[in-house]
N, C-alpha and C. Protein backbone atom coordinates (compact mmCIF):
# COMPACT_ATOMS: atom_id res chain seq x y z
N UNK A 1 110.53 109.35 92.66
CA UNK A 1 110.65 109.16 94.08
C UNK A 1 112.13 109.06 94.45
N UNK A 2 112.21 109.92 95.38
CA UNK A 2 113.94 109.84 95.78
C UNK A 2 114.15 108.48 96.49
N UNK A 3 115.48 108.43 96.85
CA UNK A 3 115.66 107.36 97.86
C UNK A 3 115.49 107.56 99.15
N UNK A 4 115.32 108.88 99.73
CA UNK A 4 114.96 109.11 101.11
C UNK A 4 113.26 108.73 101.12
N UNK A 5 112.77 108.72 100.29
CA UNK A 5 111.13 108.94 100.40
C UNK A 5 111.08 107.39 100.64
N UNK A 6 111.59 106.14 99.29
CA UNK A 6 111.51 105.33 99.55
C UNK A 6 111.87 104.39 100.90
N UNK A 7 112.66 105.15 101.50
CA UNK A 7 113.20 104.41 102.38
C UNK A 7 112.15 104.83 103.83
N UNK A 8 111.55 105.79 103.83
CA UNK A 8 110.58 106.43 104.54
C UNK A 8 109.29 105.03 104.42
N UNK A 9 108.78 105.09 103.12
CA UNK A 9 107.46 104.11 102.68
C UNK A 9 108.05 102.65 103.77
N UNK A 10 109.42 102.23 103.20
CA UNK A 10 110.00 101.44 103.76
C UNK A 10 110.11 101.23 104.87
N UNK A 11 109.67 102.23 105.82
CA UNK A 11 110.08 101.97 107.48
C UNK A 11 108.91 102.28 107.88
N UNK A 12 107.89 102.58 107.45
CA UNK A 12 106.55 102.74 107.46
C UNK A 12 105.90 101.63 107.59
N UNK A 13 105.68 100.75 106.36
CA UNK A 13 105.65 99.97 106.06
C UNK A 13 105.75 98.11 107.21
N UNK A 14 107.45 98.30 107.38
CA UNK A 14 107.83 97.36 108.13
C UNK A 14 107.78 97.84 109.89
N UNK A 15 107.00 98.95 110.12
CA UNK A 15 106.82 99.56 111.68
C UNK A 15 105.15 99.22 111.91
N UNK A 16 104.54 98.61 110.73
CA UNK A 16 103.12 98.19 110.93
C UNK A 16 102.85 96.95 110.84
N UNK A 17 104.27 95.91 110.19
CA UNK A 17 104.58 94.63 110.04
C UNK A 17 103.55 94.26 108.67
N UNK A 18 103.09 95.43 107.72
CA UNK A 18 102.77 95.24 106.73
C UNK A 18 103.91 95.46 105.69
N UNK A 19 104.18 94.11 105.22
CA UNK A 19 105.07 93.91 104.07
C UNK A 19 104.49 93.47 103.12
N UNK A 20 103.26 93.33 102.50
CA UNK A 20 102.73 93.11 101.52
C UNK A 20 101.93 94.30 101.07
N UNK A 21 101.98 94.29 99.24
CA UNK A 21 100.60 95.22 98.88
C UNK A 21 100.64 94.76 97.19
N UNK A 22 99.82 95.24 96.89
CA UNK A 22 99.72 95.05 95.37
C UNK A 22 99.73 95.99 94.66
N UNK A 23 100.09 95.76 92.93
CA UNK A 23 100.21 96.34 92.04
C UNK A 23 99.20 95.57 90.85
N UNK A 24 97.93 96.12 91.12
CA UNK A 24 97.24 95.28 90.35
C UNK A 24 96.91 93.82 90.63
N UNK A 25 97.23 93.02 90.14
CA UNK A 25 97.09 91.88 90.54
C UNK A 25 98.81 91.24 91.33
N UNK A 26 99.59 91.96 91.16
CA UNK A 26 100.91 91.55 91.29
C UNK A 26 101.39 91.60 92.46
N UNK A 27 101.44 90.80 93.69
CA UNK A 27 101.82 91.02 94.59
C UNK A 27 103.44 91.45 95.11
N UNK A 28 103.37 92.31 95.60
CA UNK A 28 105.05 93.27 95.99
C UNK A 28 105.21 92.73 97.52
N UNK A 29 106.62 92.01 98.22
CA UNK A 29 107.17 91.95 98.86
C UNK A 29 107.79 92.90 99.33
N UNK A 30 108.56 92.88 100.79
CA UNK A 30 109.38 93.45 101.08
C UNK A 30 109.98 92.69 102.09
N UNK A 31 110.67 92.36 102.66
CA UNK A 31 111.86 91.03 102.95
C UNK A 31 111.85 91.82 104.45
N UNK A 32 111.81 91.83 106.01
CA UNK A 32 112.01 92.27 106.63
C UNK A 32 113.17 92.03 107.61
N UNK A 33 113.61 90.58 106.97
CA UNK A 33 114.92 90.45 107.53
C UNK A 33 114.48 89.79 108.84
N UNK A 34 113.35 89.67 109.42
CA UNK A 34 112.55 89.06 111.19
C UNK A 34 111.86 88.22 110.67
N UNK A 35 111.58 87.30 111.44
CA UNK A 35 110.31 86.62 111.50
C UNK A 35 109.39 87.54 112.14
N UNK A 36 107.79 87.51 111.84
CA UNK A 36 107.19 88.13 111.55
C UNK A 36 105.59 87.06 112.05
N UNK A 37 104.63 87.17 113.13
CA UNK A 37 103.65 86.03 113.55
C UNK A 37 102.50 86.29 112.39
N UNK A 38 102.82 86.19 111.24
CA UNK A 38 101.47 86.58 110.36
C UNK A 38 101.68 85.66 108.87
N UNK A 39 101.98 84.69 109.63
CA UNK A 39 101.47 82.95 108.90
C UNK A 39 101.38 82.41 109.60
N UNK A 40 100.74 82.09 110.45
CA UNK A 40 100.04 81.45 111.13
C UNK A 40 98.66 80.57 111.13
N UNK A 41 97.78 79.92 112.05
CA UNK A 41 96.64 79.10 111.74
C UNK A 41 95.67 79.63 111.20
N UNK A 42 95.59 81.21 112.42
CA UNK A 42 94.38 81.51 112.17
C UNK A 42 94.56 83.07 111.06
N UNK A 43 95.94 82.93 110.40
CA UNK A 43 96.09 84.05 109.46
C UNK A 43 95.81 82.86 108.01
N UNK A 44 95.71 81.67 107.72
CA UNK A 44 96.08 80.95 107.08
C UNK A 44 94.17 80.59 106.77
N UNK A 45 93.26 80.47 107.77
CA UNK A 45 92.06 80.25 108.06
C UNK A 45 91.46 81.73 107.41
N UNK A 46 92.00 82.95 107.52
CA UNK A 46 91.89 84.39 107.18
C UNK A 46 91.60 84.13 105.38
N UNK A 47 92.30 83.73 105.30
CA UNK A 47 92.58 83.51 103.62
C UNK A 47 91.83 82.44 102.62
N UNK A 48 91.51 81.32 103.50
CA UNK A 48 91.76 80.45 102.89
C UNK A 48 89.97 80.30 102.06
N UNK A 49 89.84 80.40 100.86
CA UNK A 49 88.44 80.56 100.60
C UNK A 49 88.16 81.92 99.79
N UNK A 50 88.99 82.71 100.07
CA UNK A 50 88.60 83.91 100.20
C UNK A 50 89.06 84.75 98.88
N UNK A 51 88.65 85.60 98.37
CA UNK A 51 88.74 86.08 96.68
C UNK A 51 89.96 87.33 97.20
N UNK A 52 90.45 87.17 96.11
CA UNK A 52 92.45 87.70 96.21
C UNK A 52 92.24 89.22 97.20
N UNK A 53 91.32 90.08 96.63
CA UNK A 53 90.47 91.41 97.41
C UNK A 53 90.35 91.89 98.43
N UNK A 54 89.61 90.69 98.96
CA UNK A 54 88.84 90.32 99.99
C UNK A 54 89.56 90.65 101.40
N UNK A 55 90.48 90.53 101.33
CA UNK A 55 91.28 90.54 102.46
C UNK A 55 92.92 91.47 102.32
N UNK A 56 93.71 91.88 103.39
CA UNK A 56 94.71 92.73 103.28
C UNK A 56 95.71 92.01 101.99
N UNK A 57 96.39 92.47 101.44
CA UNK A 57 97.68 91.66 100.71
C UNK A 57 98.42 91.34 101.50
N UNK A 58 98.01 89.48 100.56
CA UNK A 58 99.10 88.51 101.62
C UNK A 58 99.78 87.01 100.45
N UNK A 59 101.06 86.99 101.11
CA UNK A 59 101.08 85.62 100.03
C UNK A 59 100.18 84.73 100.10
N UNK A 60 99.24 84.44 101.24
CA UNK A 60 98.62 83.35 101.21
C UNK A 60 97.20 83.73 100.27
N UNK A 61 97.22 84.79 99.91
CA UNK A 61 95.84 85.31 98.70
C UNK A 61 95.93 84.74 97.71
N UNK A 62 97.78 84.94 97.12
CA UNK A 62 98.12 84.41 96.06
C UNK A 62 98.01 82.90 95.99
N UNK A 63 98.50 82.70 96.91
CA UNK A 63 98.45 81.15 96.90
C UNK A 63 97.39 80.25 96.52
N UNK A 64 96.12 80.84 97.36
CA UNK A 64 94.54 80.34 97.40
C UNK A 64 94.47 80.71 96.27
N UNK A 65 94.53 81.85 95.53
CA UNK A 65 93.82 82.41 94.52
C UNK A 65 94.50 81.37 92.86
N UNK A 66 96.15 80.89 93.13
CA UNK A 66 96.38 79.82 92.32
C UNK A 66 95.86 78.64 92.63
N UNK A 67 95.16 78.07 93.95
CA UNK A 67 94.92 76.89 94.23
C UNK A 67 93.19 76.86 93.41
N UNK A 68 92.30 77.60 94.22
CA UNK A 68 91.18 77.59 93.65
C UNK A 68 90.85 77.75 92.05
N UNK A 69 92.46 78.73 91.03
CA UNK A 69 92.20 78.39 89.56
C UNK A 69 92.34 76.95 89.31
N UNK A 70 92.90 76.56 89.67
CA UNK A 70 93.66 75.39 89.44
C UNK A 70 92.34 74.33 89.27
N UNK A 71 91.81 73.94 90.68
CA UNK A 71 90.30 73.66 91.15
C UNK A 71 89.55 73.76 90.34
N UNK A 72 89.24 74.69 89.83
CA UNK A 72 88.10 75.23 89.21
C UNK A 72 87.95 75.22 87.52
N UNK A 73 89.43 75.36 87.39
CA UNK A 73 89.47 74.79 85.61
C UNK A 73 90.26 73.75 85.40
N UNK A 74 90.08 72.98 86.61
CA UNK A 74 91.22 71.55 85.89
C UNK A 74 92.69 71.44 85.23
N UNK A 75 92.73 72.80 85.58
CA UNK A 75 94.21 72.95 84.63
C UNK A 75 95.62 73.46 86.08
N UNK A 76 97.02 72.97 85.49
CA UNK A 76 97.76 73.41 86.17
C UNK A 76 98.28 75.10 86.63
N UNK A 77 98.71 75.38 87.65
CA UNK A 77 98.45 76.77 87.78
C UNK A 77 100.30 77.00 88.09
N UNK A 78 100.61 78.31 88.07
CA UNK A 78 101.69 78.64 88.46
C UNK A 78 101.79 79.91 89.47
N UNK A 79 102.65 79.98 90.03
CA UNK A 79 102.81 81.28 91.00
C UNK A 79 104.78 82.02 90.70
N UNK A 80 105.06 82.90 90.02
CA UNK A 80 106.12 83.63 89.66
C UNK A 80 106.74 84.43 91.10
N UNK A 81 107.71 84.06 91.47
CA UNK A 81 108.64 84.54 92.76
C UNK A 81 110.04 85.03 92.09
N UNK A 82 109.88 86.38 92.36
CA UNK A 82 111.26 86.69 91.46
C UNK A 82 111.70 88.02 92.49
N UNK A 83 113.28 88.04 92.50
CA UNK A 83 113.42 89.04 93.29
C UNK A 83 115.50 88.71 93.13
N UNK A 84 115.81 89.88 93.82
CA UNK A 84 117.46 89.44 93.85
C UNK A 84 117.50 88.80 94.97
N UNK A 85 118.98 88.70 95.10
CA UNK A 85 119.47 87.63 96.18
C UNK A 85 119.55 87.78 97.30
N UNK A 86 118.82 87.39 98.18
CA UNK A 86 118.61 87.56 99.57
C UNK A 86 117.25 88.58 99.62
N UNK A 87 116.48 88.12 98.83
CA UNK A 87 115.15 89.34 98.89
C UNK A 87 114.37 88.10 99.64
N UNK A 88 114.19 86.70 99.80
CA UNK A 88 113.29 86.03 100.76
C UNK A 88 112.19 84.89 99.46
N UNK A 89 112.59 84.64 98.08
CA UNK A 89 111.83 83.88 97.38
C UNK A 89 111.80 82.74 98.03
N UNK A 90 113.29 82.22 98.47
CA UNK A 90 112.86 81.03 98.87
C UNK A 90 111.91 80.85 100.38
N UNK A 91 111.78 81.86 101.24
CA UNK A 91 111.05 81.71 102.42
C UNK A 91 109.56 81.54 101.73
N UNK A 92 109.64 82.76 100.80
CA UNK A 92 108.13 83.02 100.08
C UNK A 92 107.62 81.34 99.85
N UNK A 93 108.29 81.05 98.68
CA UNK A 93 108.25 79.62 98.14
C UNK A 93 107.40 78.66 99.82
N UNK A 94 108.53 78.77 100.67
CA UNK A 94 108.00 77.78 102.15
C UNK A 94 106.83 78.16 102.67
N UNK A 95 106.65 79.55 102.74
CA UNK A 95 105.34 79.84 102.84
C UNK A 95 104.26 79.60 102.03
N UNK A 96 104.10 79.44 101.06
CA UNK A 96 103.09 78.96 100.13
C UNK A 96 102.91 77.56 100.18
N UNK A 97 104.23 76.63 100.51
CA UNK A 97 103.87 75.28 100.37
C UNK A 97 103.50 74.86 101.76
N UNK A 98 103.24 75.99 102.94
CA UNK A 98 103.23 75.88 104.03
C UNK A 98 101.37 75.90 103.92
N UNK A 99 101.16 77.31 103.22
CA UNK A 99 99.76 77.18 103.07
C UNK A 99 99.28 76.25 102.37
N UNK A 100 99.82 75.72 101.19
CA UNK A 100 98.99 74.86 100.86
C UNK A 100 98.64 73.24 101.24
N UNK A 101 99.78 73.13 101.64
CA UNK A 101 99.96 71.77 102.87
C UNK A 101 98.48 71.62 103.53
N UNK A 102 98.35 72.75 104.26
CA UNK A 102 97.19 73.44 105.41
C UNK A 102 96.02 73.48 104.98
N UNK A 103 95.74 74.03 103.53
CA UNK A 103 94.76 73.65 102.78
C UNK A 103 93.54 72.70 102.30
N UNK A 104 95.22 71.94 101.69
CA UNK A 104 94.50 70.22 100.85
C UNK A 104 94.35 69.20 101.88
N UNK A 105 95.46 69.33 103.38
CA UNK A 105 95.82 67.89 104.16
C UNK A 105 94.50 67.77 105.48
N UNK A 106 93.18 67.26 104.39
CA UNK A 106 92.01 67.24 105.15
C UNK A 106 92.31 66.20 106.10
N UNK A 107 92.79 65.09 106.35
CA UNK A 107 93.09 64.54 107.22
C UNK A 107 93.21 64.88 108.34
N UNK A 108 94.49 65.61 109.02
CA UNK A 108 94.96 66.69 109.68
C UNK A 108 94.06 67.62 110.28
N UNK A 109 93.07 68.13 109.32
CA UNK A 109 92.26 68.73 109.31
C UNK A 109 91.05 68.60 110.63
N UNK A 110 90.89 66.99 109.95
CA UNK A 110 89.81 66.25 111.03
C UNK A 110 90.24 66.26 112.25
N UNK A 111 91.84 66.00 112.21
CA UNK A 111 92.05 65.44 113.69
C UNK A 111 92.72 66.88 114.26
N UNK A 112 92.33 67.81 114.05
CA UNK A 112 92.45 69.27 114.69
C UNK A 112 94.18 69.68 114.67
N UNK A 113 94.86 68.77 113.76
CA UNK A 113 96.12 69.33 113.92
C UNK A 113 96.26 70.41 113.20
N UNK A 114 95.94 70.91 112.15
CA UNK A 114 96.05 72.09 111.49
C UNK A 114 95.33 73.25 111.80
């Protein structure tokens, strides 16, 4: 793939505000440089439950999909964020602890803040 093609996928891509997809199980970023309204309540409610598949590629798949192993075999889970500098791990990272906050904090839950 040349670099014109890629950069094509690339503007494709971020002109549908889809920056996620997978490689197997491996979820691929793409950093758009904007904020972007697709972490949100009811994108967060989209996910949450839901088998990695099931729904478009999103960090919050990954996220659920480490929360519910975790759940389910008693054991600690991990999630791998790797990328160069200024590719967005650490937003990634806030987003995940954003979802999972949203998740576990049944409290919140009750009293309709989440």
């Amino acid at each position: 793939m040349s670099r014109k093609e890629i950069n094509l996928v690339y503007t494709s891509i971020l002109s549908k505000s889809r920056i996620y997809t997978y490689i197997g199980e491996v979820l691929i970023a793409l950093n758009p440089y904007r904020d972007l309204p697709i972490y949100e309540k009811d994108t967060i409610t989209l996910y949450r439950g839901r088998a990695i598949y099931e729904r478009p590629p999103h960090v919050f798949a990954i996220a659920d999909a480490a929360y519910t192993s975790m759940q389910r075999f008693g054991t600690d889970s991990c999630i791998v964020i790797s990328g160069e500098s200024g590719a967005g791990k650490t937003e990634t990272s806030k987003i995940i602890m954003k979802y999972l906050a949203a998740i576990t904090n049944t409290a919140q839950q009750r009293e309709g803040i989440l």
